[in-house]
PDB file of N, CA and C in Angstrom:
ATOM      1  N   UNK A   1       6.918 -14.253  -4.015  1.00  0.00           N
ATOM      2  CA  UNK A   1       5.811 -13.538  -3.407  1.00  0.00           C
ATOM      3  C   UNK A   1       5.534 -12.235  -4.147  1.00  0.00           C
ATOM      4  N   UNK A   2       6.664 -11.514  -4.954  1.00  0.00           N
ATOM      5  CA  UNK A   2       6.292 -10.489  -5.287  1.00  0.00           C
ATOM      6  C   UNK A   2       5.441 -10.613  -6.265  1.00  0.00           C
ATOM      7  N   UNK A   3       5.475 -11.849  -7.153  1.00  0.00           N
ATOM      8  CA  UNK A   3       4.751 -11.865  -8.553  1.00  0.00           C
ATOM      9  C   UNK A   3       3.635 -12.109  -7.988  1.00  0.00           C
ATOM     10  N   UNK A   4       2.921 -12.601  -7.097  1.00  0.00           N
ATOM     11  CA  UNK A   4       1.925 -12.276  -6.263  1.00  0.00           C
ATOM     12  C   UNK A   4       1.005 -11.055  -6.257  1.00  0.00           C
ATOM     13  N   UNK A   5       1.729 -10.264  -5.527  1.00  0.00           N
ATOM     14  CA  UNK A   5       1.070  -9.041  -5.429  1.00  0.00           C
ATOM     15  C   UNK A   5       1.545  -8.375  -6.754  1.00  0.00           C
ATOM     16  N   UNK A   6       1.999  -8.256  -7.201  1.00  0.00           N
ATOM     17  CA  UNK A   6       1.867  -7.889  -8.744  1.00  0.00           C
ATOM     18  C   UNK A   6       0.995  -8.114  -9.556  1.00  0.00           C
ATOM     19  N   UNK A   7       0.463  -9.312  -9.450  1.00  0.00           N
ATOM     20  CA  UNK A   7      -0.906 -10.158 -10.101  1.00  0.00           C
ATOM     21  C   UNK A   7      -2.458 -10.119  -9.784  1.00  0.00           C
ATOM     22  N   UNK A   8      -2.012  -9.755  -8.546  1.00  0.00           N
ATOM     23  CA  UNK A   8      -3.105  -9.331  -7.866  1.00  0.00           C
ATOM     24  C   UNK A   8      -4.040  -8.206  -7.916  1.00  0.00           C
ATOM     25  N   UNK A   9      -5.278  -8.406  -8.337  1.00  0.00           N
ATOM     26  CA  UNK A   9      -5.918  -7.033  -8.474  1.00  0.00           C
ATOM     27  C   UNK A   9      -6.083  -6.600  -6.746  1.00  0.00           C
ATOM     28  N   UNK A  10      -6.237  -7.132  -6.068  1.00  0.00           N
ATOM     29  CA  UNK A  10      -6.265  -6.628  -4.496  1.00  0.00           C
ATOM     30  C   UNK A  10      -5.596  -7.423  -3.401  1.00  0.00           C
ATOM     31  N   UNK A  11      -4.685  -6.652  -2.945  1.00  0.00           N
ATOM     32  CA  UNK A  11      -3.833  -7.033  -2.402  1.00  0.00           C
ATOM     33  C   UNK A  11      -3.801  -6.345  -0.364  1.00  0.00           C
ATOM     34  N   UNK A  12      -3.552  -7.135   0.405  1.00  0.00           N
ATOM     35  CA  UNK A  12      -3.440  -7.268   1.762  1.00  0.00           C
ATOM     36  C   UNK A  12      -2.178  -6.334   2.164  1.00  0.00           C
ATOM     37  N   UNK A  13      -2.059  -5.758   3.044  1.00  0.00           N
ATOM     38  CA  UNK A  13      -1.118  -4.377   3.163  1.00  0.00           C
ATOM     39  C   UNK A  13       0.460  -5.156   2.803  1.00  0.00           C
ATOM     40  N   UNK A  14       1.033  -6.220   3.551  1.00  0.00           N
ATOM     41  CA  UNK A  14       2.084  -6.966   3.765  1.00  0.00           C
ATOM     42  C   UNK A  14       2.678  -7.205   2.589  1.00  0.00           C
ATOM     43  N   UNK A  15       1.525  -7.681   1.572  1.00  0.00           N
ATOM     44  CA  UNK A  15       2.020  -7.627  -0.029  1.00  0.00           C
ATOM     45  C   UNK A  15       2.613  -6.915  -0.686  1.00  0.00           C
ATOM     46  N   UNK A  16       1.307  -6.369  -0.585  1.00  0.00           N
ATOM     47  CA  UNK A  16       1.375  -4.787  -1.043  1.00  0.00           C
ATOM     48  C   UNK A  16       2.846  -3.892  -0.734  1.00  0.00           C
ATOM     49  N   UNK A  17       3.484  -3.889   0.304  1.00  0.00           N
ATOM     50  CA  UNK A  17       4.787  -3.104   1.277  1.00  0.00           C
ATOM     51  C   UNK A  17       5.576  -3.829   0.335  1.00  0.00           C
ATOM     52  N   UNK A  18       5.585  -5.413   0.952  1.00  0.00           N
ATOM     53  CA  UNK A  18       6.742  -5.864   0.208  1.00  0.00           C
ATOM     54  C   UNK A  18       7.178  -5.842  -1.377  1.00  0.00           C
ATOM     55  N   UNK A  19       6.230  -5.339  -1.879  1.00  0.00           N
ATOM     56  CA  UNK A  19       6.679  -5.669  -3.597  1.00  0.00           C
ATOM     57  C   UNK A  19       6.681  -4.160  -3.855  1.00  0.00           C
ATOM     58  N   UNK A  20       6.965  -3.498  -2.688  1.00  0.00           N
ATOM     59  CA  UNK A  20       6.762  -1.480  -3.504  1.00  0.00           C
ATOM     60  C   UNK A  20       8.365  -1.068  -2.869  1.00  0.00           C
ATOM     61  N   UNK A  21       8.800  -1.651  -1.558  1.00  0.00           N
ATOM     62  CA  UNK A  21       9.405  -1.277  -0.717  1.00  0.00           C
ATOM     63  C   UNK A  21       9.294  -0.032   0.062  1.00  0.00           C
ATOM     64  N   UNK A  22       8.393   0.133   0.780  1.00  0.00           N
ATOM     65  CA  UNK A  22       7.811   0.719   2.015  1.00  0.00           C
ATOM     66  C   UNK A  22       7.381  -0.211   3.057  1.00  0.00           C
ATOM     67  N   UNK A  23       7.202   0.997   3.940  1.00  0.00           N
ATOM     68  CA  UNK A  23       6.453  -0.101   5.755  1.00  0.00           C
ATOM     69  C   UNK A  23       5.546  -0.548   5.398  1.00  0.00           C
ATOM     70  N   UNK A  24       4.833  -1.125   6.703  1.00  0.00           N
ATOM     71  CA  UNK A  24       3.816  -1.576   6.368  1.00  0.00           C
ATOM     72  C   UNK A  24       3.114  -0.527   7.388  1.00  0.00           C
ATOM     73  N   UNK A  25       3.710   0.085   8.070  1.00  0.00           N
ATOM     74  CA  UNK A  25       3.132   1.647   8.949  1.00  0.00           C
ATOM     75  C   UNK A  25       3.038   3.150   7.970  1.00  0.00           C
ATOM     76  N   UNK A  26       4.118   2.719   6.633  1.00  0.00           N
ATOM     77  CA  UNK A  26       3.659   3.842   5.682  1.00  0.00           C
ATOM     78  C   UNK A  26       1.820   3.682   4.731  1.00  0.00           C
ATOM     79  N   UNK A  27       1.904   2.448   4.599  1.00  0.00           N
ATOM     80  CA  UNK A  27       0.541   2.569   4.255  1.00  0.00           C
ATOM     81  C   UNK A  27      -1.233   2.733   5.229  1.00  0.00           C
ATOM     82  N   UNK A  28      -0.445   2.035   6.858  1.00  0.00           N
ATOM     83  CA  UNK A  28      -1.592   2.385   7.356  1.00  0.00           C
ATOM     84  C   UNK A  28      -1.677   3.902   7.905  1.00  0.00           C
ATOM     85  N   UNK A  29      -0.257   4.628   7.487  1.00  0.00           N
ATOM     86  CA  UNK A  29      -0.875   5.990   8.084  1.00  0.00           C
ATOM     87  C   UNK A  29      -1.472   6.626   6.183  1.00  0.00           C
ATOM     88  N   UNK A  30      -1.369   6.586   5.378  1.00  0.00           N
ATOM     89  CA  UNK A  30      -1.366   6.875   4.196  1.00  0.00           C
ATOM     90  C   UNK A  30      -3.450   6.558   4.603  1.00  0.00           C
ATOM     91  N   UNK A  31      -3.690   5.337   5.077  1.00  0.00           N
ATOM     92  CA  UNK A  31      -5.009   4.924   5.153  1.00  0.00           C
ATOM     93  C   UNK A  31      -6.003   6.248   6.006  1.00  0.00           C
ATOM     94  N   UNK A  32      -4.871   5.985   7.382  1.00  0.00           N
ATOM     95  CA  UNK A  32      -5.893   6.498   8.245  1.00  0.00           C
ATOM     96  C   UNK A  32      -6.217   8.772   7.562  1.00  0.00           C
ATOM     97  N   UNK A  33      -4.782   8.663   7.155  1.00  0.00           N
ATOM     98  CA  UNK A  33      -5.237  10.071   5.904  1.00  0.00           C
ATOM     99  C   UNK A  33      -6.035  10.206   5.188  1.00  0.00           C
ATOM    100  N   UNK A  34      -6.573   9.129   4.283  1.00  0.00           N
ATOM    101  CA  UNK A  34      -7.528   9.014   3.425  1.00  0.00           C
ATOM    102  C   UNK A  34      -6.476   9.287   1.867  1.00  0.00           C
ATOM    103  N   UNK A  35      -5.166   9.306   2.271  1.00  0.00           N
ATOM    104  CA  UNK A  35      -4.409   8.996   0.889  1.00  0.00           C
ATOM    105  C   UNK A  35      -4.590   7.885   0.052  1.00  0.00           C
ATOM    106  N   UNK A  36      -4.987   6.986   0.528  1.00  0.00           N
ATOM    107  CA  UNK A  36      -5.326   5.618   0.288  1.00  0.00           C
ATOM    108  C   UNK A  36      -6.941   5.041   0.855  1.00  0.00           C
ATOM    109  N   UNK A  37      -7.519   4.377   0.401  1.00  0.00           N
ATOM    110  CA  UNK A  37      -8.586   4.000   0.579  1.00  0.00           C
ATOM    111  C   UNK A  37      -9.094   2.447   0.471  1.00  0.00           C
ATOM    112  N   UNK A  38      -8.749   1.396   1.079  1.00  0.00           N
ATOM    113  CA  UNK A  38      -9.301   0.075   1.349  1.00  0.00           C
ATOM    114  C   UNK A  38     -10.408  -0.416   0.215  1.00  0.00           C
ATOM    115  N   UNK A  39     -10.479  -1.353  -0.444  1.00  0.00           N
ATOM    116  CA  UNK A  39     -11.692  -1.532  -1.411  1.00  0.00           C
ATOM    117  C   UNK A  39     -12.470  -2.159  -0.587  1.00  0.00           C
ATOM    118  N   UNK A  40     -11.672  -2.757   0.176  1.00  0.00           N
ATOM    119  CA  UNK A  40     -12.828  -3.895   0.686  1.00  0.00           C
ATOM    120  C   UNK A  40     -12.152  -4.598   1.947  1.00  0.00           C
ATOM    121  N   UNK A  41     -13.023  -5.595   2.972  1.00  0.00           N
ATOM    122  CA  UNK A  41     -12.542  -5.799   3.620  1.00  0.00           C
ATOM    123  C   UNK A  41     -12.599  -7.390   3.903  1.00  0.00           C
ATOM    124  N   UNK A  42     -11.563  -8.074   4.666  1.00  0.00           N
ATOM    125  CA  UNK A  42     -11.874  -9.857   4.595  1.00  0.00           C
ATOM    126  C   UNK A  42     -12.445  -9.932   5.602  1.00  0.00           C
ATOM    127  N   UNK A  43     -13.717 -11.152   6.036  1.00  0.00           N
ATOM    128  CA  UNK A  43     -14.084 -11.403   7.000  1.00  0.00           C
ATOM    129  C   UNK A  43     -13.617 -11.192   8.292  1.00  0.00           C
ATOM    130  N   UNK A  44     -12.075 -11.514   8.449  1.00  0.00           N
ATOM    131  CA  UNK A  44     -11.496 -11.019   9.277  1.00  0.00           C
ATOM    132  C   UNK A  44     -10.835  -9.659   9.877  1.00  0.00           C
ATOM    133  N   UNK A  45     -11.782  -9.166   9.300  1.00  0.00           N
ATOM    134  CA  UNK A  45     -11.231  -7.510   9.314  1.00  0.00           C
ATOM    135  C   UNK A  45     -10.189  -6.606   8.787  1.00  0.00           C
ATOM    136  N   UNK A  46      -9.209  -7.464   7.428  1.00  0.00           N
ATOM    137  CA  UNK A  46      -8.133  -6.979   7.660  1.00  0.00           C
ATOM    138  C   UNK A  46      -8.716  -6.384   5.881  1.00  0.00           C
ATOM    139  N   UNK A  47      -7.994  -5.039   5.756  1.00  0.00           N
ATOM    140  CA  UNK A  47      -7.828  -4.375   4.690  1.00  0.00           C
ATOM    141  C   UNK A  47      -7.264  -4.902   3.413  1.00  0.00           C
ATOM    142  N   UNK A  48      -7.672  -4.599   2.670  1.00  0.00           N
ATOM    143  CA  UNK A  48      -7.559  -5.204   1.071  1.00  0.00           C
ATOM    144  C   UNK A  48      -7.353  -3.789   0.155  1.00  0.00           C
ATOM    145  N   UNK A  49      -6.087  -3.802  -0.497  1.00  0.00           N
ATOM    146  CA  UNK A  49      -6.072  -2.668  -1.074  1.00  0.00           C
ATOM    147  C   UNK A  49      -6.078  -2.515  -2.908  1.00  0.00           C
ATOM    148  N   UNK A  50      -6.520  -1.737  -3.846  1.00  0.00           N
ATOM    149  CA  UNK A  50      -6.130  -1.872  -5.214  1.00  0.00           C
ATOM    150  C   UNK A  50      -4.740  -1.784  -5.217  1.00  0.00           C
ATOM    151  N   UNK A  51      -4.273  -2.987  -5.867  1.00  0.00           N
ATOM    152  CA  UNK A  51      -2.987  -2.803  -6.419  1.00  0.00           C
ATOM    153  C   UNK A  51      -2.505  -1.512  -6.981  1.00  0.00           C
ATOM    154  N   UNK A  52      -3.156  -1.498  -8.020  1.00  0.00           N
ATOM    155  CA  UNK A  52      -2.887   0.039  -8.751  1.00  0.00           C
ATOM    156  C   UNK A  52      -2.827   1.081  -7.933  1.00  0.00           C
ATOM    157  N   UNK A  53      -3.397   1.177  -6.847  1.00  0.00           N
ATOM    158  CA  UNK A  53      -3.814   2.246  -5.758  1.00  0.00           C
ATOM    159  C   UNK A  53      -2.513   2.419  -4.627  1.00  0.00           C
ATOM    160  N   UNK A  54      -1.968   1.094  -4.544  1.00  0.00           N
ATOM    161  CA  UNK A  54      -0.901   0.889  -3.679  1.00  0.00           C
ATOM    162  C   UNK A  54       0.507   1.480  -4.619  1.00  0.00           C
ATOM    163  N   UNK A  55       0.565   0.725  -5.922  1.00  0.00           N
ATOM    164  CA  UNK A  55       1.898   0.942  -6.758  1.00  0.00           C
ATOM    165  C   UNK A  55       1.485   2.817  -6.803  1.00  0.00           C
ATOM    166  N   UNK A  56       0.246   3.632  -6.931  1.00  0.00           N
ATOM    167  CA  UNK A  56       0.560   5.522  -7.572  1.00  0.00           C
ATOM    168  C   UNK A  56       1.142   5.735  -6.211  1.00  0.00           C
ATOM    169  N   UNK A  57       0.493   5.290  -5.297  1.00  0.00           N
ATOM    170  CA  UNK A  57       0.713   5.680  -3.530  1.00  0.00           C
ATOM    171  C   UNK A  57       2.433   5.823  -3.803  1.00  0.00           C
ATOM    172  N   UNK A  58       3.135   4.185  -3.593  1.00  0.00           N
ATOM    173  CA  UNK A  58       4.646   3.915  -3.256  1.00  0.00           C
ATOM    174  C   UNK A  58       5.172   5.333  -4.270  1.00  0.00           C
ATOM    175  N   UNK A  59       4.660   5.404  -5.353  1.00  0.00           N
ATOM    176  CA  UNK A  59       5.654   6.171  -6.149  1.00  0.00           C
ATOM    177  C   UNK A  59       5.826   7.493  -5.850  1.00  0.00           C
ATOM    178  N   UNK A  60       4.454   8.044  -4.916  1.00  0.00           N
ATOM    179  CA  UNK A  60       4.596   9.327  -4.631  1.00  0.00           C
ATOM    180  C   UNK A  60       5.787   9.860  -3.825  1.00  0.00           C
ATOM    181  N   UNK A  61       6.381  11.134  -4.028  1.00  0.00           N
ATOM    182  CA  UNK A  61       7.476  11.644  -3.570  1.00  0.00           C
ATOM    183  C   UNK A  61       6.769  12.034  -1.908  1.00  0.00           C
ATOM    184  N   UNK A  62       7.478  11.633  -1.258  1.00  0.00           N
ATOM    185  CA  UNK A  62       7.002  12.102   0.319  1.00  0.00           C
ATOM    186  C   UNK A  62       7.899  13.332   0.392  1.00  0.00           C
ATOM    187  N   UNK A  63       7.459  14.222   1.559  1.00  0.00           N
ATOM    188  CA  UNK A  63       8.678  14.810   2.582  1.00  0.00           C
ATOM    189  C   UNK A  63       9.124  14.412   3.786  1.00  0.00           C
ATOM    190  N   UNK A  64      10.471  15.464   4.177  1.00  0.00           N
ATOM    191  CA  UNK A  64      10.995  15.387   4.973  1.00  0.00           C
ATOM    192  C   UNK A  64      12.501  14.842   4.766  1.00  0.00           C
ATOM    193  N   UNK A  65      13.439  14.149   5.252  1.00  0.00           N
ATOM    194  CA  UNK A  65      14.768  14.358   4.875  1.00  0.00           C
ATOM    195  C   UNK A  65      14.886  13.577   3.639  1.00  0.00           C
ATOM    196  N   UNK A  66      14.178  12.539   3.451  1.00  0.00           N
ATOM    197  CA  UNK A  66      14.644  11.290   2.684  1.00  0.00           C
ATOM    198  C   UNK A  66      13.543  11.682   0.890  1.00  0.00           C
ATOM    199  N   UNK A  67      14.453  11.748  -0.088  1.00  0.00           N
ATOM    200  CA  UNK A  67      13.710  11.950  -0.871  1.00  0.00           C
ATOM    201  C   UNK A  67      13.114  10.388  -1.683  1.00  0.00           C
ATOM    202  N   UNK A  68      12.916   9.560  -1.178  1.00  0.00           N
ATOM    203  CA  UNK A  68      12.348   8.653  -1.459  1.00  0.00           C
ATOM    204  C   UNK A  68      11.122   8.494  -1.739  1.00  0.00           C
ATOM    205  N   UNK A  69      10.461   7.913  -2.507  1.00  0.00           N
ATOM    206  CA  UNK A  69       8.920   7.408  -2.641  1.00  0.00           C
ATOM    207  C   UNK A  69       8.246   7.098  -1.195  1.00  0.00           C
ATOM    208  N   UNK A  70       6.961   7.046  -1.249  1.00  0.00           N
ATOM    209  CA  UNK A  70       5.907   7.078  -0.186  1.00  0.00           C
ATOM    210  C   UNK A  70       4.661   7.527   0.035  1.00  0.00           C
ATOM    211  N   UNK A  71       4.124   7.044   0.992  1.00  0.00           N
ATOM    212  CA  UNK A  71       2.271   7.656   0.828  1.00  0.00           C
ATOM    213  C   UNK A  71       2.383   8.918   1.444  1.00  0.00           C
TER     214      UNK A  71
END
């Protein structure tokens, strides 16, 4: 699955999480911030994100205790 979203020029949040290792609640709050921005959306309402957009996101250094990557 990961070579998936790796391949993928736009990728669905679930993908996206799993091949960065983050939530899938780190990217929809990253969204509702406007850190991140949706390209587009599927008939069914669900968010579609740039790959590339997802991999600068994961890499960013967050705060708070954990110095790990995050949106």
């Amino acid at each position: 699955m990961q070579q998936v979203a790796e391949k993928a020029r736009y990728v669905m949040i679930g993908a996206a999480t799993r091949a960065r290792g983050i939530s899938d609640a780190t990217l929809h709050r990253a969204a509702r911030r406007g850190e991140i921005i949706p390209v587009m959306r599927a008939p069914g309402g669900f968010a579609r994100f740039d790959n590339g957009d997802v991999s600068t996101c994961a890499a960013r250094p967050r705060g708070g205790i954990s110095a790990e990557g995050g949106c």
